[in-house]
Protein backbone atom coordinates (compact mmCIF):
# COMPACT_ATOMS: atom_id res chain seq x y z
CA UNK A 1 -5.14 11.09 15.92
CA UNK A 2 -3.63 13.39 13.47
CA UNK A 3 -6.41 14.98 10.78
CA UNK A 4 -5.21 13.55 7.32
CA UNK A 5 -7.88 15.69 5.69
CA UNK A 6 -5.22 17.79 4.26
CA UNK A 7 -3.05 15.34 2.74
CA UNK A 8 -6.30 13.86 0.78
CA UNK A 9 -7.12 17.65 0.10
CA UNK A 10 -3.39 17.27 -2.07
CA UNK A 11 -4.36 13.78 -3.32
CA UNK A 12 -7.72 15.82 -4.89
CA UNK A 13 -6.33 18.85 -6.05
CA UNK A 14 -3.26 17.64 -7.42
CA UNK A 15 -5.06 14.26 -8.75
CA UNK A 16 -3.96 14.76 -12.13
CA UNK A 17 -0.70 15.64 -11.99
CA UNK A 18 0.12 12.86 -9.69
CA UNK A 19 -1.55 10.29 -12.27
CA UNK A 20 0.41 11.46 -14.45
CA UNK A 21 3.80 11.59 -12.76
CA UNK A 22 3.35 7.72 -11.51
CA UNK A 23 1.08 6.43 -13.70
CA UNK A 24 4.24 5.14 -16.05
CA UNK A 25 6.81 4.17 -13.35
CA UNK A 26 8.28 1.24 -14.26
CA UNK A 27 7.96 -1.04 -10.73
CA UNK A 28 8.58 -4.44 -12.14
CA UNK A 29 11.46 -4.42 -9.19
CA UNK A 30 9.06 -4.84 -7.06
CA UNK A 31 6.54 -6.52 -7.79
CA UNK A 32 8.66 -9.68 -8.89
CA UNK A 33 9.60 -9.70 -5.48
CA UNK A 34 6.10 -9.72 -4.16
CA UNK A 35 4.45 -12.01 -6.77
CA UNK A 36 7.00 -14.81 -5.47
CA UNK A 37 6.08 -14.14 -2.04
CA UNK A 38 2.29 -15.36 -2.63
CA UNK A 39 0.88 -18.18 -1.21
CA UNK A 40 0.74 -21.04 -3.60
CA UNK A 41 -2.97 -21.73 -5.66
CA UNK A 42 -4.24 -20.74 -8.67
CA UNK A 43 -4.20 -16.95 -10.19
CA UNK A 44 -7.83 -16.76 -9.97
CA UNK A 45 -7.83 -17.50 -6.61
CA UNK A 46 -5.25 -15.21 -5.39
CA UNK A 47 -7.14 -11.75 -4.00
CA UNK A 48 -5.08 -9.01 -3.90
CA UNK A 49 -5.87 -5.74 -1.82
CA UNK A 50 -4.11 -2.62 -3.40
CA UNK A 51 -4.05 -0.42 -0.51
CA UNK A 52 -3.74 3.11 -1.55
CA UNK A 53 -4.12 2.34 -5.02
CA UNK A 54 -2.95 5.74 -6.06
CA UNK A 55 -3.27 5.87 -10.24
CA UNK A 56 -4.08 2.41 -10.15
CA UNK A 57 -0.60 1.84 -11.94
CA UNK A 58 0.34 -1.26 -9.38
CA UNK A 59 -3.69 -2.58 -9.66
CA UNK A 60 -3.88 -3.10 -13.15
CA UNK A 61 -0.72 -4.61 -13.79
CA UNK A 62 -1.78 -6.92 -11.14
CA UNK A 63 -5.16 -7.74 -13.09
CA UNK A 64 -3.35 -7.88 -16.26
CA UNK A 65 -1.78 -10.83 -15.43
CA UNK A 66 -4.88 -12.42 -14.13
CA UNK A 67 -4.87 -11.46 -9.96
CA UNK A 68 -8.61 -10.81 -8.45
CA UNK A 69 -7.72 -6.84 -7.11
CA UNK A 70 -9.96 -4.39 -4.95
CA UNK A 71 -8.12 -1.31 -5.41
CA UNK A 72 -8.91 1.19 -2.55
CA UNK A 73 -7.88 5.02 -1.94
CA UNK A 74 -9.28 7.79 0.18
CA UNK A 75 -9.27 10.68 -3.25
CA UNK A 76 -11.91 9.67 -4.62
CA UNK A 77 -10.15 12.11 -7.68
CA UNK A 78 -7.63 9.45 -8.08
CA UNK A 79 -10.23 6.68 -8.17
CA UNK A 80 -11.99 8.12 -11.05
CA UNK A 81 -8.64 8.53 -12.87
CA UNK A 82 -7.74 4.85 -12.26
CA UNK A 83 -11.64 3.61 -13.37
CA UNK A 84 -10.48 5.58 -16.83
CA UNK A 85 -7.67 2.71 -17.54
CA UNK A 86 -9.63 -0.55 -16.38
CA UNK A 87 -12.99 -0.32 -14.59
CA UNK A 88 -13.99 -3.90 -15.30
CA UNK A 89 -11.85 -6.27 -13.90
CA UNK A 90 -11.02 -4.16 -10.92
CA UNK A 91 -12.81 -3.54 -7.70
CA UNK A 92 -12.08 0.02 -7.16
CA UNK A 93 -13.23 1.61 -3.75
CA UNK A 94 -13.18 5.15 -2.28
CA UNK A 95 -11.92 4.10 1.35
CA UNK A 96 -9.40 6.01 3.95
CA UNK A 97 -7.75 3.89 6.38
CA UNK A 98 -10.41 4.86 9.18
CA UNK A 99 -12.64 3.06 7.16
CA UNK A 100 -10.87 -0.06 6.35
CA UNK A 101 -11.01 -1.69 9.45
CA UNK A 102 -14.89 -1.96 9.40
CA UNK A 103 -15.00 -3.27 6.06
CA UNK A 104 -16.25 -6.92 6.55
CA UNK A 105 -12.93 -8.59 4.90
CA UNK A 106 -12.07 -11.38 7.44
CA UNK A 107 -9.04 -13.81 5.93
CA UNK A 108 -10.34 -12.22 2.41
CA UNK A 109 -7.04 -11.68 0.63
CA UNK A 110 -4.03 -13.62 0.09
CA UNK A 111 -1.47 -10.55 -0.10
CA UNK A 112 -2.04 -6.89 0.45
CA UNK A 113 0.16 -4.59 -0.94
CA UNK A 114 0.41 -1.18 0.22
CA UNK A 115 2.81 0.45 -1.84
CA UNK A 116 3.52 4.16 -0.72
CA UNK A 117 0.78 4.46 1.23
CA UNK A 118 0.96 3.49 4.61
CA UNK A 119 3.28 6.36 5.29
CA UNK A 120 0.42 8.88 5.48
CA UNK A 121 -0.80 6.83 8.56
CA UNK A 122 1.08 8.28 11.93
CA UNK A 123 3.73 6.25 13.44
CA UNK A 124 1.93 5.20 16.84
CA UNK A 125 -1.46 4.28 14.51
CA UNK A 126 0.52 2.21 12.54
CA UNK A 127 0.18 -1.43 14.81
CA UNK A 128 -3.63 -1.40 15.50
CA UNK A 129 -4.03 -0.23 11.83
CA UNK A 130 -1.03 -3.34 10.41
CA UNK A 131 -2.92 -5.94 13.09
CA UNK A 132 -6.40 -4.79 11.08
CA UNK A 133 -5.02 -5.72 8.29
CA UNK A 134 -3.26 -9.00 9.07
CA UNK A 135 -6.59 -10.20 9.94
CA UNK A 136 -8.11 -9.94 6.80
CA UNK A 137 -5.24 -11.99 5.14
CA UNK A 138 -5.54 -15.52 4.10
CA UNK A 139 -3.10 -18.27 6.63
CA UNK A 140 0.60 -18.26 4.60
CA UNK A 141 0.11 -14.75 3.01
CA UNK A 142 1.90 -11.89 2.20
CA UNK A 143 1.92 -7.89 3.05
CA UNK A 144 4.20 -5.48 0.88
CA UNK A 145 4.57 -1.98 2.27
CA UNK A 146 6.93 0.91 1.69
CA UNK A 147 8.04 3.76 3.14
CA UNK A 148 10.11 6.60 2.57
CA UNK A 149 13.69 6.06 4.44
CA UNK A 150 13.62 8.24 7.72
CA UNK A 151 13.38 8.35 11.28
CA UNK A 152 10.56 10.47 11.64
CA UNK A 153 6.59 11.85 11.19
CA UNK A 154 6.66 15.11 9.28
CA UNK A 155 4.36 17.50 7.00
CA UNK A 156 5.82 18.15 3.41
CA UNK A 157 3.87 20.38 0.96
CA UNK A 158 1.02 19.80 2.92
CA UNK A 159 1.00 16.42 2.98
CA UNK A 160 1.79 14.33 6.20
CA UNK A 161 4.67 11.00 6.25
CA UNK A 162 5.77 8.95 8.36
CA UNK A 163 9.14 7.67 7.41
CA UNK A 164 10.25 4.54 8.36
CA UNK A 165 14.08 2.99 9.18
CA UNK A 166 15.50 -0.14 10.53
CA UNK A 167 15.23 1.03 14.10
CA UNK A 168 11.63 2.27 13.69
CA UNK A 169 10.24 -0.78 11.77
CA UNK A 170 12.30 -2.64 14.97
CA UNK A 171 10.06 -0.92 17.41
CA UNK A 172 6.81 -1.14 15.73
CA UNK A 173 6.83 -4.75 15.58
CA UNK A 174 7.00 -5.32 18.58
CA UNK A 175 3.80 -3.70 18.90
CA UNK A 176 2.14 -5.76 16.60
CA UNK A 177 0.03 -8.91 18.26
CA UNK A 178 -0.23 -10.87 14.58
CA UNK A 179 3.06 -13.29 14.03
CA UNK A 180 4.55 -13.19 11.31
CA UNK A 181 7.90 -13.29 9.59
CA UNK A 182 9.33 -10.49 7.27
CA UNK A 183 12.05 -8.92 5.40
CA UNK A 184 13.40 -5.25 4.55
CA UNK A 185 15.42 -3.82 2.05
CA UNK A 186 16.55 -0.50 0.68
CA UNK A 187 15.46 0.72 -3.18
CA UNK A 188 15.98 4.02 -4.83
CA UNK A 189 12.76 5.46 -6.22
CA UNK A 190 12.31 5.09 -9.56
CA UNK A 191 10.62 8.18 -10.66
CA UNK A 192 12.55 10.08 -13.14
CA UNK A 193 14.74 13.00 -11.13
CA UNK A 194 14.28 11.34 -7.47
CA UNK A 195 17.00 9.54 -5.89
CA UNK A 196 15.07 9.34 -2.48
CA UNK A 197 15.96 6.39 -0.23
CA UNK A 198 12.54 3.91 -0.14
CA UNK A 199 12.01 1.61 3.35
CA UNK A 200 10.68 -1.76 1.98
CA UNK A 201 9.21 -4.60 4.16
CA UNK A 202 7.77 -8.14 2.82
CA UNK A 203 5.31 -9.72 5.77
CA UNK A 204 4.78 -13.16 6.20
CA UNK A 205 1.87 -13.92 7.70
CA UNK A 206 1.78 -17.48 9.72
C-alpha cells in the first residue's frame, strides 16, 4: 500500500488556498447529471455520501437543496474550513479511505459521490476500496467519481494520482465483484486557467 500521508500533509498545509481556489467553481455540469441519476423517493430521504468533501463546495449545494449529506475528508484542515460555511445541516467527518470501510454504513446511502477524490487511492486499491463502497449503497443507487484523464499512478507536487482512461476504468471493472451498470464521459475542468482533461464515471448500482 502506498503511504498517502504526504498527499494529506498538502491537503493541511495548503488547506486554505485550496478552499479558496475551489470553493467557487461553478459544477452545476455535473451535478445535474448526478441528481437525475438518483433513485426515485423523497429529498429527505435521499442520503448522500460526499466522499472527499474537499471545501465542502459539492456538500452544501447538495444540502441546500434539501439532500441528507455526511461530508467526509482525511484533512481534517479542510473540514474545519467547510464547518465555517454550514455546520448544521451537514454531517461532516474527518475520515481517510482506510477508515471508511469500517464505518458501520451498510445500504446507508442512496448515491455517493466522490468527486476528485478517488484518484489519491492507488490503482490496484481501487476495487476492494469501490466494492466497500457499493455495499453501503441503497438497491437502484448511484456512484459519481472522477478522475483526472491518464493512463497512469504518479506523484505531482507531492501529492499522489491515479489517473484514469477508458482502458484503465475497462480493466478495473472487471475486478469489481458488485454489478452494476455505468457510464463515462470526458469534461474539461472548470477551474479558471486549467484546461486538464477530467475521467467521469456514473455507477449504477443493481
Amino acid at each position: 500500500m502506498i503511504n498517502q500521508s504526504n498527499t494529506l500533509d498538502f491537503y493541511n498545509s495548503n488547506a486554505n488556498s485550496f478552499f479558496e481556489q475551489t470553493i467557487s467553481v461553478d459544477m452545476h455540469r455535473l451535478y445535474q447529471p448526478f441528481i437525475d441519476n438518483l433513485p426515485v423517493r423523497p429529498v429527505h430521504q435521499q442520503n448522500i455520501l460526499d466522499l472527499g468533501c474537499g471545501s465542502g463546495r459539492d456538500s452544501i449545494h447538495f444540502a441546500n437543496l434539501g439532500f441528507n449529506v455526511t461530508a467526509i475528508d482525511g484533512s481534517q484542515e479542510l473540514i474545519e474550513r467547510a464547518k465555517t460555511h454550514n455546520n448544521d445541516i451537514i454531517d461532516w467527518q474527518c475520515l481517510t479511505f482506510e477508515q471508511v470501510p469500517f464505518q458501520k454504513w451498510h445500504k446507508r446511502f442512496t448515491s455517493i459521490w466522490a468527486c476528485a477524490s478517488l484518484l489519491h487511492v492507488p490503482y490496484e486499491e481501487l476495487p476492494e476500496l469501490v466494492d466497500n463502497l457499493l455495499t453501503m449503497l441503497t438497491d437502484e443507487s448511484n456512484f459519481y467519481a472522477s478522475f483526472k484523464y491518464g493512463n497512469r499512478d504518479r506523484i505531482k507536487d507531492g501529492r499522489f494520482f491515479c489517473d484514469m482512461d477508458e482502458e484503465r476504468w475497462e480493466t478495473l471493472k472487471q475486478k469489481i465483484n458488485h454489478k452494476f451498470k455505468e457510464k463515462t464521459w470526458l469534461t474539461i475542468d472548470q477551474r479558471a486557467n486549467r484546461n486538464e482533461a477530467w475521467f467521469n464515471i456514473m455507477i449504477r448500482k443493481f
